[in-house]
C-alpha atoms as a PDB file:
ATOM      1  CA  UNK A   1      15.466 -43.890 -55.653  1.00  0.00           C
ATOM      2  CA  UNK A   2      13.258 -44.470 -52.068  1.00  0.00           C
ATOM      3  CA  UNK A   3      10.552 -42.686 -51.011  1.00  0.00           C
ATOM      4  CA  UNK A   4      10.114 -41.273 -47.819  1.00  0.00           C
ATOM      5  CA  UNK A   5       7.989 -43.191 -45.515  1.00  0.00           C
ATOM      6  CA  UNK A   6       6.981 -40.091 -43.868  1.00  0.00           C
ATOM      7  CA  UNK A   7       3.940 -38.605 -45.701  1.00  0.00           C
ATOM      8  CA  UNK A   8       3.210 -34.842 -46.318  1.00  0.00           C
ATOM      9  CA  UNK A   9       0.032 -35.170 -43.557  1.00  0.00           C
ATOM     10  CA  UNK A  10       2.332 -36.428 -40.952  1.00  0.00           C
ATOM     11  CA  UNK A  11       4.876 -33.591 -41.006  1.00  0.00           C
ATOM     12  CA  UNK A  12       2.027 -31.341 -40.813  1.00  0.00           C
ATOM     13  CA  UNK A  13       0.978 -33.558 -37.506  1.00  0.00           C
ATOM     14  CA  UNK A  14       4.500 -33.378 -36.170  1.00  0.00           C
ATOM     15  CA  UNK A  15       4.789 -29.976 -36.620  1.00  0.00           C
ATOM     16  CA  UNK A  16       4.275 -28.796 -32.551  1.00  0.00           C
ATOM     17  CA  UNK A  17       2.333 -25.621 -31.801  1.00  0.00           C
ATOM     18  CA  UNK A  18       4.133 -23.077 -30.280  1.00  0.00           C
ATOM     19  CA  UNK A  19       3.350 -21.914 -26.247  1.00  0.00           C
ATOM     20  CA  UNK A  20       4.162 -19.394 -24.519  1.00  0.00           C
ATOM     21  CA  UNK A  21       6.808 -20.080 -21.314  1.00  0.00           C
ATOM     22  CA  UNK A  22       4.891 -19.511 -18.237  1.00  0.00           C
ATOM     23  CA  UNK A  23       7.137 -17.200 -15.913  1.00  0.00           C
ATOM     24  CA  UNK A  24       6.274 -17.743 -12.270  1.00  0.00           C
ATOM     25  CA  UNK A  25       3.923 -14.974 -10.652  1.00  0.00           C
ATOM     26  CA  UNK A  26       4.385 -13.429  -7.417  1.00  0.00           C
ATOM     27  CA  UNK A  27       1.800 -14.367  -4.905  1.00  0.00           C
ATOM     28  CA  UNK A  28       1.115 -12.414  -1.919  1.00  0.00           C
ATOM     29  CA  UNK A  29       2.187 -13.370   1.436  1.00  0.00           C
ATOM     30  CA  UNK A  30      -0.500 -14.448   3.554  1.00  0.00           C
ATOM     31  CA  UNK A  31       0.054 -14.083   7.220  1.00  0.00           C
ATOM     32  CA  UNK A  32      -0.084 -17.677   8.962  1.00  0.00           C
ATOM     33  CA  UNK A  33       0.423 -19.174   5.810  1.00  0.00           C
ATOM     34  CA  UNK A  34       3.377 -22.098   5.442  1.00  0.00           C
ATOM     35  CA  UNK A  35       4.546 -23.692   2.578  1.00  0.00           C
ATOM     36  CA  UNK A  36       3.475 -27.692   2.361  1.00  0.00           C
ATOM     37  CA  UNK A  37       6.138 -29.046   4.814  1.00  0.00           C
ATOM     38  CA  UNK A  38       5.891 -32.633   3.190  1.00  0.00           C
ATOM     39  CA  UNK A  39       6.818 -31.205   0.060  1.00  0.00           C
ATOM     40  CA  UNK A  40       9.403 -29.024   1.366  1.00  0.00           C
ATOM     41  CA  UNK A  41      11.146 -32.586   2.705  1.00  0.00           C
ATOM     42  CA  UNK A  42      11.079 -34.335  -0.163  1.00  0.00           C
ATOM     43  CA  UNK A  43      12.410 -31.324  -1.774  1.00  0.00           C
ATOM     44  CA  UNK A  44      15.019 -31.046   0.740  1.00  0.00           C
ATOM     45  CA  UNK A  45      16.066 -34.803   0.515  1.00  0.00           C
ATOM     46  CA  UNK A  46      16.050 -34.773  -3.811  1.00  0.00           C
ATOM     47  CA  UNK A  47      17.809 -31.256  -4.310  1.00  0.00           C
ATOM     48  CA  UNK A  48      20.306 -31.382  -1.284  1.00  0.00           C
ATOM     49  CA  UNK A  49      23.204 -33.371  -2.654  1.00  0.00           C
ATOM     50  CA  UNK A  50      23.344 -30.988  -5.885  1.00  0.00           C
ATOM     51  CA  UNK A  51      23.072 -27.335  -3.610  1.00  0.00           C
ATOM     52  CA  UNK A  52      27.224 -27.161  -4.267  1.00  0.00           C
ATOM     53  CA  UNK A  53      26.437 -27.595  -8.077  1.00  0.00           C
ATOM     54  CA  UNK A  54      23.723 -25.196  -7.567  1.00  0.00           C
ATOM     55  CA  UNK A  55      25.274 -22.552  -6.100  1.00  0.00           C
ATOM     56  CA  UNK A  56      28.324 -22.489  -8.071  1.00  0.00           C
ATOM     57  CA  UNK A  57      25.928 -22.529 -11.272  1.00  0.00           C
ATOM     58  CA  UNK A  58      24.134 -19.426  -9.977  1.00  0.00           C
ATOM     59  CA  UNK A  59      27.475 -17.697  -9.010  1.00  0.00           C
ATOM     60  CA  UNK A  60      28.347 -18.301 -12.500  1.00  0.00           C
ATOM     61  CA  UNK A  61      25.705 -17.811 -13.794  1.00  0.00           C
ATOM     62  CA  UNK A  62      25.396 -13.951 -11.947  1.00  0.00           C
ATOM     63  CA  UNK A  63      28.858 -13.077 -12.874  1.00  0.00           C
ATOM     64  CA  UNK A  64      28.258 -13.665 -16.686  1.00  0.00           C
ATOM     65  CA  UNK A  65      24.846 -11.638 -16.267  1.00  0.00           C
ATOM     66  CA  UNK A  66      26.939  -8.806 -14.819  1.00  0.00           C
ATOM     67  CA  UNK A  67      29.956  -8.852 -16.827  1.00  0.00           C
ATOM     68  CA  UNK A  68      28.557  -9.841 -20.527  1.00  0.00           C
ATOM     69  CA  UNK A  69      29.351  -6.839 -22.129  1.00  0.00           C
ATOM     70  CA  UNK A  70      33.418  -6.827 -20.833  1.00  0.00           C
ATOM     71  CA  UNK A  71      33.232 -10.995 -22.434  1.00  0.00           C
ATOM     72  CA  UNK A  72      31.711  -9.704 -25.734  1.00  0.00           C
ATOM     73  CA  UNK A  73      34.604  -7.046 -26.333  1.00  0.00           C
ATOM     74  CA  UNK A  74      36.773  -9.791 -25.491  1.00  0.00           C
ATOM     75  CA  UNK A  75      38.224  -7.635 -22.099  1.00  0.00           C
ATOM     76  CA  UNK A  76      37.483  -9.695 -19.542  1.00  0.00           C
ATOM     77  CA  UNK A  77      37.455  -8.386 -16.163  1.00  0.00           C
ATOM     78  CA  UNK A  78      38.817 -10.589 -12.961  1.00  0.00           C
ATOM     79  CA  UNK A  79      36.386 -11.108 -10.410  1.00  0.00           C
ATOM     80  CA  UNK A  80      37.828 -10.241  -7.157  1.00  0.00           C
ATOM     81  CA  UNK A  81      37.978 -13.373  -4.568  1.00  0.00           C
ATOM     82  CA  UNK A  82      35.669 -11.457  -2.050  1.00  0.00           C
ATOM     83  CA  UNK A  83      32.870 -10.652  -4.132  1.00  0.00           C
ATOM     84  CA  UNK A  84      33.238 -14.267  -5.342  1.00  0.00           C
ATOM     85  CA  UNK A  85      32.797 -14.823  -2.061  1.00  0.00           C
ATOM     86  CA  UNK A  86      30.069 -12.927  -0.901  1.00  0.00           C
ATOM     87  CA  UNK A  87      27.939 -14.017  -4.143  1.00  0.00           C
ATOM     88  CA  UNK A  88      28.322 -17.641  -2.688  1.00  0.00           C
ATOM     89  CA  UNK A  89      27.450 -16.682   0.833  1.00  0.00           C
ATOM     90  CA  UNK A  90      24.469 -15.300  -0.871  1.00  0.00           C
ATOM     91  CA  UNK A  91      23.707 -18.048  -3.223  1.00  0.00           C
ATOM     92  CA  UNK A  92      23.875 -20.744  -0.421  1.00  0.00           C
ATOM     93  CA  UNK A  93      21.612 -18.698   1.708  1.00  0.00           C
ATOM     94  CA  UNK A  94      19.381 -18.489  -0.828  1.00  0.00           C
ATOM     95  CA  UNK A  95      18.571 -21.873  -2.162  1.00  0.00           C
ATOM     96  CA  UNK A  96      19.406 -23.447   1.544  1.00  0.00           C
ATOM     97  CA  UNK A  97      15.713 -21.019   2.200  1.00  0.00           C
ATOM     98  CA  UNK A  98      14.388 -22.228  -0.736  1.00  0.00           C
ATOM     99  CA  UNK A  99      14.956 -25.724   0.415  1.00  0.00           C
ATOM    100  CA  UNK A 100      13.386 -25.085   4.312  1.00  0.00           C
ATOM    101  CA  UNK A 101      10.848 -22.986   2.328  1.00  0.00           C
ATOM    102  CA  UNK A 102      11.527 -20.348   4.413  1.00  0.00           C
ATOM    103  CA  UNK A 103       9.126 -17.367   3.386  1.00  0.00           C
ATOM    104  CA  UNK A 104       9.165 -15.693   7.266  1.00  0.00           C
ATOM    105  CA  UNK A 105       9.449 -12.054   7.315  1.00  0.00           C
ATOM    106  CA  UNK A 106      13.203 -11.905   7.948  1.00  0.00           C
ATOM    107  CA  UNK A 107      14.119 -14.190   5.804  1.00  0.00           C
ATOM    108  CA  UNK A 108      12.119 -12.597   3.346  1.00  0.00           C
ATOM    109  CA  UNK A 109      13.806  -9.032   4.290  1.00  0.00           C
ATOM    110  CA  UNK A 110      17.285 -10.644   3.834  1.00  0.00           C
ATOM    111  CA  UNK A 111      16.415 -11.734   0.839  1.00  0.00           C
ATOM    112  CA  UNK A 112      15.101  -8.921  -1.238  1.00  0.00           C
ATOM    113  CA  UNK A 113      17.359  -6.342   0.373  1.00  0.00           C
ATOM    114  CA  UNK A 114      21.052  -8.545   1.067  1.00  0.00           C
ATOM    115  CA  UNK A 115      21.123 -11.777  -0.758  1.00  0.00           C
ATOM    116  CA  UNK A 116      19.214 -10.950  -4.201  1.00  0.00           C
ATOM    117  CA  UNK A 117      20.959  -7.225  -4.701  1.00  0.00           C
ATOM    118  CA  UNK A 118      24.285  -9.055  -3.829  1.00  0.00           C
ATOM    119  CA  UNK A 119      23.768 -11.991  -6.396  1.00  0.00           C
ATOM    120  CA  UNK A 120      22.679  -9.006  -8.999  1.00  0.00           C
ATOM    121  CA  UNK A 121      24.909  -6.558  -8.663  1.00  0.00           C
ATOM    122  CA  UNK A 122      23.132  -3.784  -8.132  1.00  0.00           C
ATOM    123  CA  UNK A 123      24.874  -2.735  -4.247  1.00  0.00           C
ATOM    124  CA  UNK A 124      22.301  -1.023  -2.346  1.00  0.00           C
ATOM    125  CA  UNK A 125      20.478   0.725  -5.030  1.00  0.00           C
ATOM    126  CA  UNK A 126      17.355  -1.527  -4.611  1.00  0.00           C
ATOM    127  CA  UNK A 127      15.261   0.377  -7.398  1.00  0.00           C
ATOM    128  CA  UNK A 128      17.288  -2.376  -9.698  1.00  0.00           C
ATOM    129  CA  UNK A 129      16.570  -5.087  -8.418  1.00  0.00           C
ATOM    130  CA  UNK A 130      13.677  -6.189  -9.746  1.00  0.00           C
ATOM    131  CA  UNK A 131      14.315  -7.564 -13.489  1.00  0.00           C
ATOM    132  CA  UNK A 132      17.000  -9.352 -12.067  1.00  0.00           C
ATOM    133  CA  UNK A 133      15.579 -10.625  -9.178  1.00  0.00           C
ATOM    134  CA  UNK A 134      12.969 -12.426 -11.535  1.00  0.00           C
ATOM    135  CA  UNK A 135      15.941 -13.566 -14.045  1.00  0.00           C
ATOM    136  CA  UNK A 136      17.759 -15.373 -10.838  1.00  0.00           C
ATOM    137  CA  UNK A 137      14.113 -16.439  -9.567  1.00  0.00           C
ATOM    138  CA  UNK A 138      13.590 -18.280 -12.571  1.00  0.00           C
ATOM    139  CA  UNK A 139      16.718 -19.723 -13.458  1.00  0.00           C
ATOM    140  CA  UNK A 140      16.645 -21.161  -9.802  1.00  0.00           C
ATOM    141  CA  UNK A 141      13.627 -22.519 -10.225  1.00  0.00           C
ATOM    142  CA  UNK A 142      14.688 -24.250 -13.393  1.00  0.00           C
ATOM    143  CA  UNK A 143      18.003 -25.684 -11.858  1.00  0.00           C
ATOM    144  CA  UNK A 144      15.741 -26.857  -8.594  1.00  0.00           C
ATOM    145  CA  UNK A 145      13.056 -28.555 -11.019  1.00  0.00           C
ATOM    146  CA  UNK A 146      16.147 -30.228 -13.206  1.00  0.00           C
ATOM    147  CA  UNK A 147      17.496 -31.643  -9.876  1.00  0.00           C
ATOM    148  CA  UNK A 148      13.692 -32.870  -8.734  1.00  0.00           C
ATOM    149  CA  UNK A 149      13.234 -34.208 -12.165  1.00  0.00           C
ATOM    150  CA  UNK A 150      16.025 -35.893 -12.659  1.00  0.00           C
ATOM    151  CA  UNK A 151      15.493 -39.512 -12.830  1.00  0.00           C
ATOM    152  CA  UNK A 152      12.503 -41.894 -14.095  1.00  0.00           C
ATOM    153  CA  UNK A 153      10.147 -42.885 -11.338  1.00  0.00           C
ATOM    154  CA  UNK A 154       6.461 -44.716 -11.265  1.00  0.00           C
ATOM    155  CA  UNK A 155       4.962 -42.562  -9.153  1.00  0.00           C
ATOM    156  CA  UNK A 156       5.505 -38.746  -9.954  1.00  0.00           C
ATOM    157  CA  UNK A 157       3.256 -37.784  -6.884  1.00  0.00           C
ATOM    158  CA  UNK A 158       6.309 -36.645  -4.769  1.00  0.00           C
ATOM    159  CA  UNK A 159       8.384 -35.045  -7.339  1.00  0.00           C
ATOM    160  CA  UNK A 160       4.972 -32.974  -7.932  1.00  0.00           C
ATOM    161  CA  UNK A 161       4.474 -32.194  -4.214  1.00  0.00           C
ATOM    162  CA  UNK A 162       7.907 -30.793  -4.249  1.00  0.00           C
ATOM    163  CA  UNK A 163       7.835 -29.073  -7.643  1.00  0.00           C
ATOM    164  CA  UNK A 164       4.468 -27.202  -5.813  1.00  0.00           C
ATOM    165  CA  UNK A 165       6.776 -26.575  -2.485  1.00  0.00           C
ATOM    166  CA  UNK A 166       9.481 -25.016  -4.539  1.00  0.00           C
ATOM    167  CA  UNK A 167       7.102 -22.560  -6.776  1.00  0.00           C
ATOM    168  CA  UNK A 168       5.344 -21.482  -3.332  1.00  0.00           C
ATOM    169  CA  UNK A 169       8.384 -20.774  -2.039  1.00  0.00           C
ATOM    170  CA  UNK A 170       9.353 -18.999  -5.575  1.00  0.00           C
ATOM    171  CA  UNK A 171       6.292 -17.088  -5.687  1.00  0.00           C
ATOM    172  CA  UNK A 172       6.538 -15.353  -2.495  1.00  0.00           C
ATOM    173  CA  UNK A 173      10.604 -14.674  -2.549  1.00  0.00           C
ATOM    174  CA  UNK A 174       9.718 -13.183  -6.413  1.00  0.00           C
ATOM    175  CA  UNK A 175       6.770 -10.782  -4.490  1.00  0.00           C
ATOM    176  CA  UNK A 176       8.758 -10.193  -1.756  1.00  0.00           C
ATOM    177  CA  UNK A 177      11.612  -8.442  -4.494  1.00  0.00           C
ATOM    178  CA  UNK A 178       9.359  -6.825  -6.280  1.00  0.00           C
ATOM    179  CA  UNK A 179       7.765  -5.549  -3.224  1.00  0.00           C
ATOM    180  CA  UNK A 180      10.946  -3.969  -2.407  1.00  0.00           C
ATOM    181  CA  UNK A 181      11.952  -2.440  -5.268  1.00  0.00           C
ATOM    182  CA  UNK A 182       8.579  -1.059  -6.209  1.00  0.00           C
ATOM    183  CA  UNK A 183       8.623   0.276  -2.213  1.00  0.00           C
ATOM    184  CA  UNK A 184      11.584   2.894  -2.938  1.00  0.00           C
END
């Protein structure tokens, strides 16, 4: 018989504490404000090979949002080609913004009242399009960060100026969606 080299006050060490996920918040827009434009390059030049990947993860990811409960009977639905479509026109938009950090008024108008109720499913009812609008706002941001954090470097300092371009950007598409929905 061995014993365990692992003692009984080490597993208590190991054990980790348990945190709470920190959800982006929405920050107002402030008029003359831009996002860090060195941060939005390097954010540009790290994420832009992966924006196909991207946006077919986030079309995917939106259909399986919208049609879970049809999967779970085991009745799924086919998607027609053009809302396919239009979801992709949508995504691309979207993340290709995210990328510029783009947080101008139209942009911000297309995206709260075209591009986020499209990628939700919610049509032109824009009273429901807030919880989703967060859901997509934060699994974007977690594909983005995967794609700025995805190799070993010596120097973080640009992945971190780019990581603070993209939440920026986040913060004020997120307030810009709820803006609109609590608006109607």
């Amino acid at each position: 018989m061995t014993k365990s080299v692992v003692t009984e006050l080490d597993r208590a060490s190991a054990v980790r504490e348990p945190r709470p996920f920190l959800y982006l918040e929405p920050a107002p827009l402030v008029p003359g404000e831009a996002v860090d434009p060195v941060g939005c390059e390097i954010l540009d030049a790290r994420v832009m090979p992966s924006v196909p990947a991207l946006v077919a993860s986030l079309v995917d990811y939106t259909i399986e949002r919208q049609y879970r409960r049809e999967l779970e009977r085991g009745n799924p639905q086919p998607i027609q080609l053009s809302v396919l479509n239009r979801r992709r026109r949508s995504a691309r938009a979207w993340i290709l913004a995210i990328l510029g950090g783009n947080v101008d008024q139209p942009t911000l108008h297309a995206l709260a009242t075209q591009w986020i109720p499209m990628l939700a499913g919610s049509g032109p009812d824009l009273e429901h399009v807030a919880r989703p609008g967060r859901e997509l706002t934060e699994f974007v941001r977690g594909a983005i960060t995967a794609c700025i954090f995805d190799e070993p470097a010596e120097n973080l300092l640009p992945h971190a100026r780019a990581l603070h371009a993209l939440e920026s950007t986040l913060a004020l598409h997120l307030a810009a969606i709820q803006h609109v929905a609590s608006r109607i």
